[in-house]
N, C-alpha and C. Protein backbone atom coordinates (compact mmCIF):
# COMPACT_ATOMS: atom_id res chain seq x y z
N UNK A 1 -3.70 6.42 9.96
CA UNK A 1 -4.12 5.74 8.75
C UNK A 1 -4.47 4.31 9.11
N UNK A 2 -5.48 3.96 8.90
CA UNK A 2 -6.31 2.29 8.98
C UNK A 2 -6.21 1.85 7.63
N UNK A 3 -6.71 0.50 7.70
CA UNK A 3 -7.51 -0.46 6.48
C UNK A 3 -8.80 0.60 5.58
N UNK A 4 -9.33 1.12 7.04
CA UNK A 4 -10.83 1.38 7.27
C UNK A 4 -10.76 3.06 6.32
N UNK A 5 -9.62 3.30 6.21
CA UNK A 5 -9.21 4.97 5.44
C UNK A 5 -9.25 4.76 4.04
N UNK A 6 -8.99 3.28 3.76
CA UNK A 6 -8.63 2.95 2.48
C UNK A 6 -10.03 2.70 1.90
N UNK A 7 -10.63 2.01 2.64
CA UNK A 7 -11.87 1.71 1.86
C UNK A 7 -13.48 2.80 2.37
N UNK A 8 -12.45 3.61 2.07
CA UNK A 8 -13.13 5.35 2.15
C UNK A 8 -13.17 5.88 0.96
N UNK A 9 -12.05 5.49 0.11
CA UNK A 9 -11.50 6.51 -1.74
C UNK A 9 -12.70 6.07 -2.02
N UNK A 10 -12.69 6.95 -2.71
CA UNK A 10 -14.08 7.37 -3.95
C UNK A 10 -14.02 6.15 -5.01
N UNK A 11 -12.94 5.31 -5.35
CA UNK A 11 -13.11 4.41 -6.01
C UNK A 11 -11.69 3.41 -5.13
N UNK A 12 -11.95 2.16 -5.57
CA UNK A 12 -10.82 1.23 -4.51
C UNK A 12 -9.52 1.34 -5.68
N UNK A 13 -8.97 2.39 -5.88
CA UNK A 13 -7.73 1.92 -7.04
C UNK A 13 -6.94 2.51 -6.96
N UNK A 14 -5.59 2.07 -7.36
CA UNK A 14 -3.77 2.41 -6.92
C UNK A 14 -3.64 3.14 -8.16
N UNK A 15 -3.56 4.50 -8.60
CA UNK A 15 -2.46 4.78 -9.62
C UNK A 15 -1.23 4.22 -9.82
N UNK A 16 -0.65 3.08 -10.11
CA UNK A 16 0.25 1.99 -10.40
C UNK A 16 1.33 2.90 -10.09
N UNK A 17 2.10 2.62 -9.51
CA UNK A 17 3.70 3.26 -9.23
C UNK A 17 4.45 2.81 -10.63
N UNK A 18 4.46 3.59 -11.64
CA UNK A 18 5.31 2.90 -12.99
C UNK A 18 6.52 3.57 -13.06
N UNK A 19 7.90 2.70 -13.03
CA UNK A 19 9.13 3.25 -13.02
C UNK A 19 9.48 4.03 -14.39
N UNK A 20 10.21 5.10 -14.27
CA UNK A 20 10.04 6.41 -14.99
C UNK A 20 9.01 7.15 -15.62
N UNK A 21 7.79 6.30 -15.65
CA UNK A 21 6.39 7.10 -15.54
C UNK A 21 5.76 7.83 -14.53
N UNK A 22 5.33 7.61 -13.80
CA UNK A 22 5.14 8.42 -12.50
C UNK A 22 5.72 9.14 -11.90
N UNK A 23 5.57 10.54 -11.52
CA UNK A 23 5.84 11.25 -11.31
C UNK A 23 4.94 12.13 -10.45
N UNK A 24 5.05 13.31 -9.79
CA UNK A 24 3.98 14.10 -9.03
C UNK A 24 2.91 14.49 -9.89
N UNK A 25 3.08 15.14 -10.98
CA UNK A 25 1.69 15.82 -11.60
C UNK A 25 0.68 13.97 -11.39
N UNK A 26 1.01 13.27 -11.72
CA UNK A 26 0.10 11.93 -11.76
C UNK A 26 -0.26 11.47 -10.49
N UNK A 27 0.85 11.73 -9.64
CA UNK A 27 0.25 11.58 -8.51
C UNK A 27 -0.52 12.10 -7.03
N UNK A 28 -0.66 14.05 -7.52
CA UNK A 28 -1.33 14.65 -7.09
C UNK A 28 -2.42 14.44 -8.05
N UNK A 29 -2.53 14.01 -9.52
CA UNK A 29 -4.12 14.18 -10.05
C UNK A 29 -4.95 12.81 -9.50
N UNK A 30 -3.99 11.81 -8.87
CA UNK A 30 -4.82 10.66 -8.70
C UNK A 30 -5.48 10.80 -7.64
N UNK A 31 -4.30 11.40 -6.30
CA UNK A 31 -5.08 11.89 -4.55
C UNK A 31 -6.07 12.91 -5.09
N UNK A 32 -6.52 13.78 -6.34
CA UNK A 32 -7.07 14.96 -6.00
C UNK A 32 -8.63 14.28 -6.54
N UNK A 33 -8.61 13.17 -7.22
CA UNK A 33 -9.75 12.32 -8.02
C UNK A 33 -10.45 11.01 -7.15
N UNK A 34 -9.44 11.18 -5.62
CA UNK A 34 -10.18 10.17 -4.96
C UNK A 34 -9.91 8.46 -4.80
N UNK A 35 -8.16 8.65 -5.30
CA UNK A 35 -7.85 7.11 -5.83
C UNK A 35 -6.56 7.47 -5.02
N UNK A 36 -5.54 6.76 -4.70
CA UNK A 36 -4.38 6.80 -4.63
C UNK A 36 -3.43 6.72 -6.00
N UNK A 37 -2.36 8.08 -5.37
CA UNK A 37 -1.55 7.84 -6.72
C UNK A 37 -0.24 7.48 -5.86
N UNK A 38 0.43 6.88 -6.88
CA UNK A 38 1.72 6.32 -6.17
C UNK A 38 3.24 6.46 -7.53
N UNK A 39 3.83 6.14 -6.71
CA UNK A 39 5.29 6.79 -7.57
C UNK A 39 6.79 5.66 -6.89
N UNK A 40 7.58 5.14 -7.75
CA UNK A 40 8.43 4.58 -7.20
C UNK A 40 9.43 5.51 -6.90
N UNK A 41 10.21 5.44 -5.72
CA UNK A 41 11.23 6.53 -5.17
C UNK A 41 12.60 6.31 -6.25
N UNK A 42 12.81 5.46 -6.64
CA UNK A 42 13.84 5.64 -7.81
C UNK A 42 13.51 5.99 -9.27
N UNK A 43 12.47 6.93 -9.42
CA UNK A 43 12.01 7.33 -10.64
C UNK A 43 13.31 8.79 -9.96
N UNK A 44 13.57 9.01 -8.91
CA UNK A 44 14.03 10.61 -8.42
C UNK A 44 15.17 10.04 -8.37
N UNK A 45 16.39 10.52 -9.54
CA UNK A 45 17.23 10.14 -9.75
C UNK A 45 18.81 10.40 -8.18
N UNK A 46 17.93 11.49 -7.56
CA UNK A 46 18.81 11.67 -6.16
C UNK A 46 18.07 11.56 -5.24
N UNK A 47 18.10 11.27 -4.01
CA UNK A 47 17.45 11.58 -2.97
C UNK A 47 17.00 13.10 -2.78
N UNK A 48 17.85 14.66 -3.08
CA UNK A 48 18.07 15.88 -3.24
C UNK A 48 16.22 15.83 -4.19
N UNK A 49 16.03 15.05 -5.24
CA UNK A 49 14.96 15.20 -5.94
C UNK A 49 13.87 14.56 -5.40
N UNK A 50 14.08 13.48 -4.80
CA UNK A 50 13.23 12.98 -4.07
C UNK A 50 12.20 13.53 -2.49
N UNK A 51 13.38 14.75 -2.06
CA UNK A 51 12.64 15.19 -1.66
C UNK A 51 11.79 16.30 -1.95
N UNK A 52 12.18 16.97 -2.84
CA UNK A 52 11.55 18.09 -3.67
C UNK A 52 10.17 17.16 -4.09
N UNK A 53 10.09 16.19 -4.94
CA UNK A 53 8.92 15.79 -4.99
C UNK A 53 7.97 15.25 -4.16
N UNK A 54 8.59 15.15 -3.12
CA UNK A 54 7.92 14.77 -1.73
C UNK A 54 7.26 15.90 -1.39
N UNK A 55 8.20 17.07 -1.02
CA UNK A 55 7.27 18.39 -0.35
C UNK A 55 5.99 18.38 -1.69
N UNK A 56 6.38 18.81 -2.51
CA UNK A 56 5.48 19.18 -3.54
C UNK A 56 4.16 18.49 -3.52
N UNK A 57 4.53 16.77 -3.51
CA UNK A 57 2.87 15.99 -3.42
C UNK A 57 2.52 16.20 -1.72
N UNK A 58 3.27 16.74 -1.39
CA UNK A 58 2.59 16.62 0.43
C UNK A 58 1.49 18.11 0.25
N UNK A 59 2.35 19.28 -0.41
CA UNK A 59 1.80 20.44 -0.44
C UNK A 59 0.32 20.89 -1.44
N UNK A 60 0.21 19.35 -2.25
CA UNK A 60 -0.67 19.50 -3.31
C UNK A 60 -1.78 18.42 -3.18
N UNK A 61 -1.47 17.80 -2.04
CA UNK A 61 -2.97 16.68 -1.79
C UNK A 61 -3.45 17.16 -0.40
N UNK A 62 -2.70 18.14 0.31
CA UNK A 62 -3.82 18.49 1.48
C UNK A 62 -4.76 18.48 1.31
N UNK A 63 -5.65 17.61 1.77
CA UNK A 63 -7.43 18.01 1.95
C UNK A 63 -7.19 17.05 0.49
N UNK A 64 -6.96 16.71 -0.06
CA UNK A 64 -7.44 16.27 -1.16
C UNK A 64 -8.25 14.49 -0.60
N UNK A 65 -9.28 14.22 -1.53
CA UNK A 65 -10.34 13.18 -1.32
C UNK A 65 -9.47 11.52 -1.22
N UNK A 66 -8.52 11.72 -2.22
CA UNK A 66 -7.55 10.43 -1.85
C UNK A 66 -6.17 10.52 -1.62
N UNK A 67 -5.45 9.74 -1.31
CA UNK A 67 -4.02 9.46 -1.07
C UNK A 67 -2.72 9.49 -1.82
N UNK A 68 -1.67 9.64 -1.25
CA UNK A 68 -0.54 8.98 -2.37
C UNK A 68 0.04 8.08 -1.76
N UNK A 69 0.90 7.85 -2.21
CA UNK A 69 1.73 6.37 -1.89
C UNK A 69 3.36 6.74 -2.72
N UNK A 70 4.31 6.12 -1.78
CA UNK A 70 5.70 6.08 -2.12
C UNK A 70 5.88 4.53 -2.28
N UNK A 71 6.71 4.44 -3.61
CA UNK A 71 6.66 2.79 -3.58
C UNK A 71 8.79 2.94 -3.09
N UNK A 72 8.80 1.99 -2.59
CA UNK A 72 10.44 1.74 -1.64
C UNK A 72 10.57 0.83 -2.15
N UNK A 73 11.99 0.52 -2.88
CA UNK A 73 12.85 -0.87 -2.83
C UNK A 73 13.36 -1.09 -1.96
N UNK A 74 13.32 -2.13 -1.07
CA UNK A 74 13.74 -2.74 0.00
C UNK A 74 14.47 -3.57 -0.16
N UNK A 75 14.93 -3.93 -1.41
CA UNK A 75 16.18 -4.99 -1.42
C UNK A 75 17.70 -4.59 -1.11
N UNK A 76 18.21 -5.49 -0.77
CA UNK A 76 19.59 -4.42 -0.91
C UNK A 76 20.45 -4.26 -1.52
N UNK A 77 19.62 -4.14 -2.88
CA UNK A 77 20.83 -3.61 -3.90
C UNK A 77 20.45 -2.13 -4.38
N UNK A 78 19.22 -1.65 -3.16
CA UNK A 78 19.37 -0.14 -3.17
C UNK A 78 20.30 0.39 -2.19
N UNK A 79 21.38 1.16 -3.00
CA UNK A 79 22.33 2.10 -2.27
C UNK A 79 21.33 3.16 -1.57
N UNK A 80 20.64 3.85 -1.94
CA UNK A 80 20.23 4.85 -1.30
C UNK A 80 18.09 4.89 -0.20
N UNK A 81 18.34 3.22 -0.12
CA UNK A 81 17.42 2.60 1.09
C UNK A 81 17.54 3.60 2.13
N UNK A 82 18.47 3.95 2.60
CA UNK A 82 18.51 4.52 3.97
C UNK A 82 17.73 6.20 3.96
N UNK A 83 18.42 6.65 2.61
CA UNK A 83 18.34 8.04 2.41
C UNK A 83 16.55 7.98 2.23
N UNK A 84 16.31 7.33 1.77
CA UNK A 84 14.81 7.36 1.10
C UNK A 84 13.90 6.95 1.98
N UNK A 85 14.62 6.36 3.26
CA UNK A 85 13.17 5.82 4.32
C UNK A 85 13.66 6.89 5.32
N UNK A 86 14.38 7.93 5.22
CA UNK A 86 14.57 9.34 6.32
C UNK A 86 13.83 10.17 5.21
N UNK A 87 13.78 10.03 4.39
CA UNK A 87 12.66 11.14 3.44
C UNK A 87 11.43 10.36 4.08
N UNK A 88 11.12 9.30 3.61
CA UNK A 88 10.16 8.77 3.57
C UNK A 88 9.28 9.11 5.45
N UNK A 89 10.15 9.20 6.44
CA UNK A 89 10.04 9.69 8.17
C UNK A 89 9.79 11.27 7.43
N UNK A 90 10.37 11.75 6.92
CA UNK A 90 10.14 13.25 7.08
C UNK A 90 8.96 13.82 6.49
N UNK A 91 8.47 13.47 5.32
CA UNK A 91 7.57 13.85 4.63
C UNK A 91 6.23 12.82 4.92
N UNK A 92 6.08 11.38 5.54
CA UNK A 92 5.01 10.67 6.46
C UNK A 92 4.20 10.31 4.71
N UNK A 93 4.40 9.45 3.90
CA UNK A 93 3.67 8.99 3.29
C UNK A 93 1.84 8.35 3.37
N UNK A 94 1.09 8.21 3.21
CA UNK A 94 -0.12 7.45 4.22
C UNK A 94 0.39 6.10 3.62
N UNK A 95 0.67 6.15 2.69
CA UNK A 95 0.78 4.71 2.27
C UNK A 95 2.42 4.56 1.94
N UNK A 96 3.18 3.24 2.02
CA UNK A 96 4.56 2.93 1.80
C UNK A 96 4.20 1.67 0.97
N UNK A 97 4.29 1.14 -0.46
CA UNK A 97 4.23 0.30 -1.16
C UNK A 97 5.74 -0.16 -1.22
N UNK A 98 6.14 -1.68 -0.72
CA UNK A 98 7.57 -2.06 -0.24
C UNK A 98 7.99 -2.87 -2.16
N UNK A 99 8.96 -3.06 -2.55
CA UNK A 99 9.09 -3.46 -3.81
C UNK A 99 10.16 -4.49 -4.05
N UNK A 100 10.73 -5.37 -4.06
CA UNK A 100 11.47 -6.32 -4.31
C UNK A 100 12.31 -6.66 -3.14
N UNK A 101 11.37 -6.41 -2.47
CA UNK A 101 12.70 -7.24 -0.83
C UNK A 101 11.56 -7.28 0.08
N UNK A 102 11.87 -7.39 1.12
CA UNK A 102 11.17 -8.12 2.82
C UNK A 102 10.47 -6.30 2.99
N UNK A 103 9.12 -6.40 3.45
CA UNK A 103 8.91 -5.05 3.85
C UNK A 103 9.64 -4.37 5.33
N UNK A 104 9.94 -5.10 5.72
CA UNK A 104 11.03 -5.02 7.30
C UNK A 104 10.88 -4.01 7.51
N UNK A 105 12.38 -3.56 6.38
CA UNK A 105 13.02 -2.36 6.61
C UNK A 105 12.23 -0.96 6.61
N UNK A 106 10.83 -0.94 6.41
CA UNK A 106 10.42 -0.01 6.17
C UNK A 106 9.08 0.53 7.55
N UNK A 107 8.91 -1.29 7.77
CA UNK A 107 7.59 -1.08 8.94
C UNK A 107 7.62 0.15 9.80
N UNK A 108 9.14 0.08 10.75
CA UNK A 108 9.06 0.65 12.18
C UNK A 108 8.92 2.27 11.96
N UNK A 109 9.67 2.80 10.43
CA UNK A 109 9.39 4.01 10.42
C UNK A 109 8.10 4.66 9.89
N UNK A 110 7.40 3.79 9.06
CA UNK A 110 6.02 4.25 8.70
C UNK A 110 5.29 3.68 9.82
N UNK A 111 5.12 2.92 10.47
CA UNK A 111 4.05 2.86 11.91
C UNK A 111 4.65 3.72 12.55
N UNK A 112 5.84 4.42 12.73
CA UNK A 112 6.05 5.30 13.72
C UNK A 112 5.32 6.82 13.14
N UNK A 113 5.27 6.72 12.42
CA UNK A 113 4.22 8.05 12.44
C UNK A 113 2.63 7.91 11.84
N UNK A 114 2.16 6.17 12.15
CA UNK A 114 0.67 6.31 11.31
C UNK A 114 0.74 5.24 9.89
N UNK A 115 1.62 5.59 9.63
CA UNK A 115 1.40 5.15 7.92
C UNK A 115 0.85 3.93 7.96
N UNK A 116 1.02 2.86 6.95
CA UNK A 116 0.39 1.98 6.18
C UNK A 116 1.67 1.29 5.38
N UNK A 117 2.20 -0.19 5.17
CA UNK A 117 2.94 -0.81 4.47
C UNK A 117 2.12 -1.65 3.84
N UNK A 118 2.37 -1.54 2.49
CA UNK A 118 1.93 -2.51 1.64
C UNK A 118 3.07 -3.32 0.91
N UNK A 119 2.81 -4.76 0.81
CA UNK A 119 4.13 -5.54 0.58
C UNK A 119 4.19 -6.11 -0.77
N UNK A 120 4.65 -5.75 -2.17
CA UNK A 120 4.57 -6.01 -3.48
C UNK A 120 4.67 -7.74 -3.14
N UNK A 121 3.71 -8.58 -3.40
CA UNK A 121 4.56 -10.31 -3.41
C UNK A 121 3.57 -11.21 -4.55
N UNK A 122 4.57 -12.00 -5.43
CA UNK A 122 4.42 -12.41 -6.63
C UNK A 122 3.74 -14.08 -6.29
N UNK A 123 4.10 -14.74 -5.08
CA UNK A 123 3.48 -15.78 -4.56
C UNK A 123 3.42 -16.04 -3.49
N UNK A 124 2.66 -16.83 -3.20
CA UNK A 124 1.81 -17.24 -1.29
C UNK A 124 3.16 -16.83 -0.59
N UNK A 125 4.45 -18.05 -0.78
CA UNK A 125 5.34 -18.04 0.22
C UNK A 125 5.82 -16.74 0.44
N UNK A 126 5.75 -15.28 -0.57
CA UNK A 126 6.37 -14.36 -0.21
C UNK A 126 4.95 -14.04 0.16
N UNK A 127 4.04 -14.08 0.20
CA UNK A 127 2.78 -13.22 0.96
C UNK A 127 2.92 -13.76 2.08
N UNK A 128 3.14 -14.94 2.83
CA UNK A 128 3.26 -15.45 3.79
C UNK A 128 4.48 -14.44 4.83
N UNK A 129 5.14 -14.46 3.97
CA UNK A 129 6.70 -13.95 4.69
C UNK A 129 6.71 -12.23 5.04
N UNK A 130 5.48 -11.78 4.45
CA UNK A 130 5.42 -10.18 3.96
C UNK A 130 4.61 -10.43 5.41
N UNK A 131 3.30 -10.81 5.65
CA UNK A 131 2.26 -10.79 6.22
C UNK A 131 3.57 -10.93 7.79
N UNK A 132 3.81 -12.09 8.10
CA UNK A 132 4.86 -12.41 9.34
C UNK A 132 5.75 -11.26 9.08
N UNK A 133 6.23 -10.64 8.95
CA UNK A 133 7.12 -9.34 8.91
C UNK A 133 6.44 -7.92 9.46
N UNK A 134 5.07 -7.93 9.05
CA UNK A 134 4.28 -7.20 9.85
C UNK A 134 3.60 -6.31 8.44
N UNK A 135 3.82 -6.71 7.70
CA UNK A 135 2.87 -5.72 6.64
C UNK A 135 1.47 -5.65 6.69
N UNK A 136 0.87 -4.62 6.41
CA UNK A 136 -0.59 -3.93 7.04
C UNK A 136 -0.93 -4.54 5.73
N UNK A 137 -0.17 -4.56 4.53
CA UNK A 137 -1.40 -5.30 2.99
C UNK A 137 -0.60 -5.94 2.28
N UNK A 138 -0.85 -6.25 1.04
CA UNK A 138 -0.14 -7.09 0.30
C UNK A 138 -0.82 -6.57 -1.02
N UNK A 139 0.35 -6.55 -1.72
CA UNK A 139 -0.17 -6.48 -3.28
C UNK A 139 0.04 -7.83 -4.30
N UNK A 140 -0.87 -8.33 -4.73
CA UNK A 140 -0.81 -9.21 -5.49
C UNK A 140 -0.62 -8.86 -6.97
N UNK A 141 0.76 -9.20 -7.10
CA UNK A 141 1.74 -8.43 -8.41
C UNK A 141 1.33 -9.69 -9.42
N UNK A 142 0.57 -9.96 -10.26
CA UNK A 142 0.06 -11.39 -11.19
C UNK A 142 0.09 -10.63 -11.88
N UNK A 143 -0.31 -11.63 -13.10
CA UNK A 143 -0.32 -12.05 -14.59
C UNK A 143 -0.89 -10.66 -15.13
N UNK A 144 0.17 -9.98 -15.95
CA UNK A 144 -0.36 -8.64 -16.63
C UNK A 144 -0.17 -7.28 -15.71
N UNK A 145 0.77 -7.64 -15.08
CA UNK A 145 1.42 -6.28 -14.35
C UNK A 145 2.73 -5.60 -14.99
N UNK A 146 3.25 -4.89 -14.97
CA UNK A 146 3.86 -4.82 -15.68
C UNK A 146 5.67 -5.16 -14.30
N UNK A 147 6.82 -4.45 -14.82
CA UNK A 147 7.59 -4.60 -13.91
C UNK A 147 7.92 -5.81 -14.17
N UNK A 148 8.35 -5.95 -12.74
CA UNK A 148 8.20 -7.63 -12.19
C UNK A 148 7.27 -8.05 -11.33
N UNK A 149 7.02 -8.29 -12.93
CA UNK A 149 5.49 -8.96 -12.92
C UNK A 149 5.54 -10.22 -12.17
N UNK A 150 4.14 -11.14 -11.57
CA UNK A 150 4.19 -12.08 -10.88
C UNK A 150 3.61 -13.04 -12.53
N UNK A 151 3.04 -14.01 -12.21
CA UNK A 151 2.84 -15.34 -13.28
C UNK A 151 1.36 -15.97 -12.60
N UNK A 152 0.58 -15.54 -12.13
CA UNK A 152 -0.47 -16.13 -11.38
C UNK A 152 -1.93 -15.51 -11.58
N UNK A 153 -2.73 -15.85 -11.81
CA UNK A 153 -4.48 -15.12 -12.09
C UNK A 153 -4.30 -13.95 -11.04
N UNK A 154 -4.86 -13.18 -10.78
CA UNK A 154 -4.95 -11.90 -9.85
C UNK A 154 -6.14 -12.35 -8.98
N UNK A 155 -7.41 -13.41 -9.63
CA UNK A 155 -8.40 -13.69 -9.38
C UNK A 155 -7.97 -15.14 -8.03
N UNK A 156 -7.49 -16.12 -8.92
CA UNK A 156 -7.09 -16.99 -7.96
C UNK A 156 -6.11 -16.42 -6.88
N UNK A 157 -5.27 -15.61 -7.01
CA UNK A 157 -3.79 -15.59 -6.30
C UNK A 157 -4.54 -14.55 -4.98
N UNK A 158 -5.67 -13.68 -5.61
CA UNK A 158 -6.28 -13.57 -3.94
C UNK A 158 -6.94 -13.99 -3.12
N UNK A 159 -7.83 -14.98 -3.76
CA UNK A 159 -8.51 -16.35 -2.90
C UNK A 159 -7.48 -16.62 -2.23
N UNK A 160 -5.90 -17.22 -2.81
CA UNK A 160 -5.38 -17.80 -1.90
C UNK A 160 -4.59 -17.03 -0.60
N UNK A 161 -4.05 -15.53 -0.95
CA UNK A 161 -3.59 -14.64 -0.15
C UNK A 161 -4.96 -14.38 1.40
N UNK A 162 -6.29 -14.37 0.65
CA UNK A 162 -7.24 -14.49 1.62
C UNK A 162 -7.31 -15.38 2.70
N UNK A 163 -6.45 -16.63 2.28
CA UNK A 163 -7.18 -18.02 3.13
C UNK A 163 -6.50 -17.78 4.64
N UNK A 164 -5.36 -16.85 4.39
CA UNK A 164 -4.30 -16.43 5.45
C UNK A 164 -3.98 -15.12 5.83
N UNK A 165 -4.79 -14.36 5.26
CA UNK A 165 -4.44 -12.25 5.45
C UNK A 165 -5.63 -11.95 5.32
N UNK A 166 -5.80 -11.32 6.93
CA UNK A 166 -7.30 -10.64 6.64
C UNK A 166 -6.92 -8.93 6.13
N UNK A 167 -5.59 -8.75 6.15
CA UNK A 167 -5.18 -6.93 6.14
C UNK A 167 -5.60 -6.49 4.47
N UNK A 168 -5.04 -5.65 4.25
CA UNK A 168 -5.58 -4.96 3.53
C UNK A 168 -5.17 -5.94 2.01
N UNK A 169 -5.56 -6.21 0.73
CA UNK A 169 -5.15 -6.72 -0.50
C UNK A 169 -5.50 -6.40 -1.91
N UNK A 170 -4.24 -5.84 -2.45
CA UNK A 170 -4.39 -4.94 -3.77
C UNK A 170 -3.87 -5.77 -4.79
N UNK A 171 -4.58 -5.68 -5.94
CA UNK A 171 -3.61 -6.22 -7.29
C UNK A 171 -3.05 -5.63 -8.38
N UNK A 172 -2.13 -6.29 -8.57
CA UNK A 172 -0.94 -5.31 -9.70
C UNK A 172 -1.91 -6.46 -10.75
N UNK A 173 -2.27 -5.93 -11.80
CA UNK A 173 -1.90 -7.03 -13.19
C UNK A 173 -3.64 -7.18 -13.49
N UNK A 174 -3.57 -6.83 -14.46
CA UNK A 174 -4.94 -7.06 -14.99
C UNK A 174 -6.20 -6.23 -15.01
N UNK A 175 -5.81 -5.23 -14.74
CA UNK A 175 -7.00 -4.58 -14.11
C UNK A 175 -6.86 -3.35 -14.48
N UNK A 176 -7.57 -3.32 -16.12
CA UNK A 176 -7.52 -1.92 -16.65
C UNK A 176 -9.03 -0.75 -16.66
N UNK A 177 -10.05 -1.88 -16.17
CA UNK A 177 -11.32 -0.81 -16.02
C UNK A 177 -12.55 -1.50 -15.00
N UNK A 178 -13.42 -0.70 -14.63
CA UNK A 178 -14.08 -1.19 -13.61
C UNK A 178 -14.76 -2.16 -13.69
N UNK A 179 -14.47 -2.86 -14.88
CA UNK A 179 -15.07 -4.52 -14.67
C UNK A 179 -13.82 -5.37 -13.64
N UNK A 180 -12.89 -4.64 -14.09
CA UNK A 180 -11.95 -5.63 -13.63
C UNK A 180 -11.83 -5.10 -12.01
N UNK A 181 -11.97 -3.77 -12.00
CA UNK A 181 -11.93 -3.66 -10.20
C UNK A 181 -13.38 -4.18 -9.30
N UNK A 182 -14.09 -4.29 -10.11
CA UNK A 182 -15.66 -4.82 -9.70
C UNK A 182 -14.80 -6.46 -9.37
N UNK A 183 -14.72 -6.98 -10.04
CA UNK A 183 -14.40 -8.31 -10.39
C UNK A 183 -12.97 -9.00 -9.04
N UNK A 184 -12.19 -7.98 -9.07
CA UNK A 184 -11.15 -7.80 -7.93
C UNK A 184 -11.67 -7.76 -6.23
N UNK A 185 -12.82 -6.40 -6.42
CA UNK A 185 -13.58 -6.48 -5.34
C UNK A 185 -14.26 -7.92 -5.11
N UNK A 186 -15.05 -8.58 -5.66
CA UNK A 186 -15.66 -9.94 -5.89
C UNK A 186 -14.84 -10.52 -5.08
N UNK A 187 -13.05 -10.91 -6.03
CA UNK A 187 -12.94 -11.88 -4.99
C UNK A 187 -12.36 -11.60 -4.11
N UNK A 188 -12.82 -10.71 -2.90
CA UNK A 188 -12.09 -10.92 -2.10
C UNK A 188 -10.64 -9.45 -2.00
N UNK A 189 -10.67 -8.69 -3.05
CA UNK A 189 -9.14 -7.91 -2.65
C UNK A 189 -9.94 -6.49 -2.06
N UNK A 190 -9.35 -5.32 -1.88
CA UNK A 190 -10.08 -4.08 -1.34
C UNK A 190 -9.96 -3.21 -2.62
């Protein structure tokens, strides 16, 4: 998996990983439409479920035109971090979207088989810190994301993520139709 895989989808856009929304049916219809769909790993109330929905989107986007994505909390006030990045080795995500902590913990096992880390960060200094840690992208989580949300234009906050990351750059917040991914593309994100 490259940069260069990503800006292959049929359209440049993340099915948003939304906590207790997302789920597999959403995120096999997003890989099967040419977009990435993505899912936070604590929507699967056990690891036991987590991997069941793992086989399932692995077994239902073969061949399919776009991707999925596992979004990981990396902070450590997930108890079950460990359990979820040995799912996460077993089942080989293309994409690993990292979520409220340092993407660290997640690099060595998704480059060890290929994958792709993308690093959720709400401002420069954590895009700075994501990028030096070794993350392949950065998501720019601004103004109108939902979650935890960032506080910053999506428009400005990737000019400035640009001035210092040539890797890959996605935005959370604002961006409900293809003016706004036209407009994203513009400045600067993939």
């Amino acid at each position: 998996m490259t940069a260069e895989d990503l800006r292959k989808l049929r359209l440049p856009v993340v099915a948003a990983p939304m906590f207790l929304v997302s789920g597999p049916d959403m995120v096999i219809a997003a890989a099967r439409s040419g977009i990435v769909g993505a899912f936070p790993t604590p929507n699967c109330r056990t690891a036991e479920q987590l991997d069941e929905w793992m086989t399932r989107i692995v077994a239902e986007t073969d061949g399919a035109p776009g991707l999925w994505a596992a979004n990981l909390v990396t902070h450590s006030s997930n108890p079950r971090l460990a359990d979820d990045l040995a799912l996460v080795a077993k089942h080989k995500p293309p994409l690993v979207i990292t979520a409220l902590g340092s993407p660290a913990p997640a690099i060595e096992t998704v480059h060890g088989y290929g994958g792709l880390v993308l690093a959720d960060v709400v401002n420069e200094t954590l895009g700075r810190k994501a990028a030096a840690a070794g993350a392949d992208g950065l998501v720019a989580v601004s103004s109108g994301a939902g979650g935890h949300t960032g506080s910053l234009s999506p428009f400005a906050f990737i000019s400035v993520l640009r001035s210092f990351f040539d890797g890959v750059i996605c935005v959370g917040g604002a961006i409900a139709d293809g003016a706004g991914v036209a407009g994203a593309v513009a400045a600067g994100a993939d």
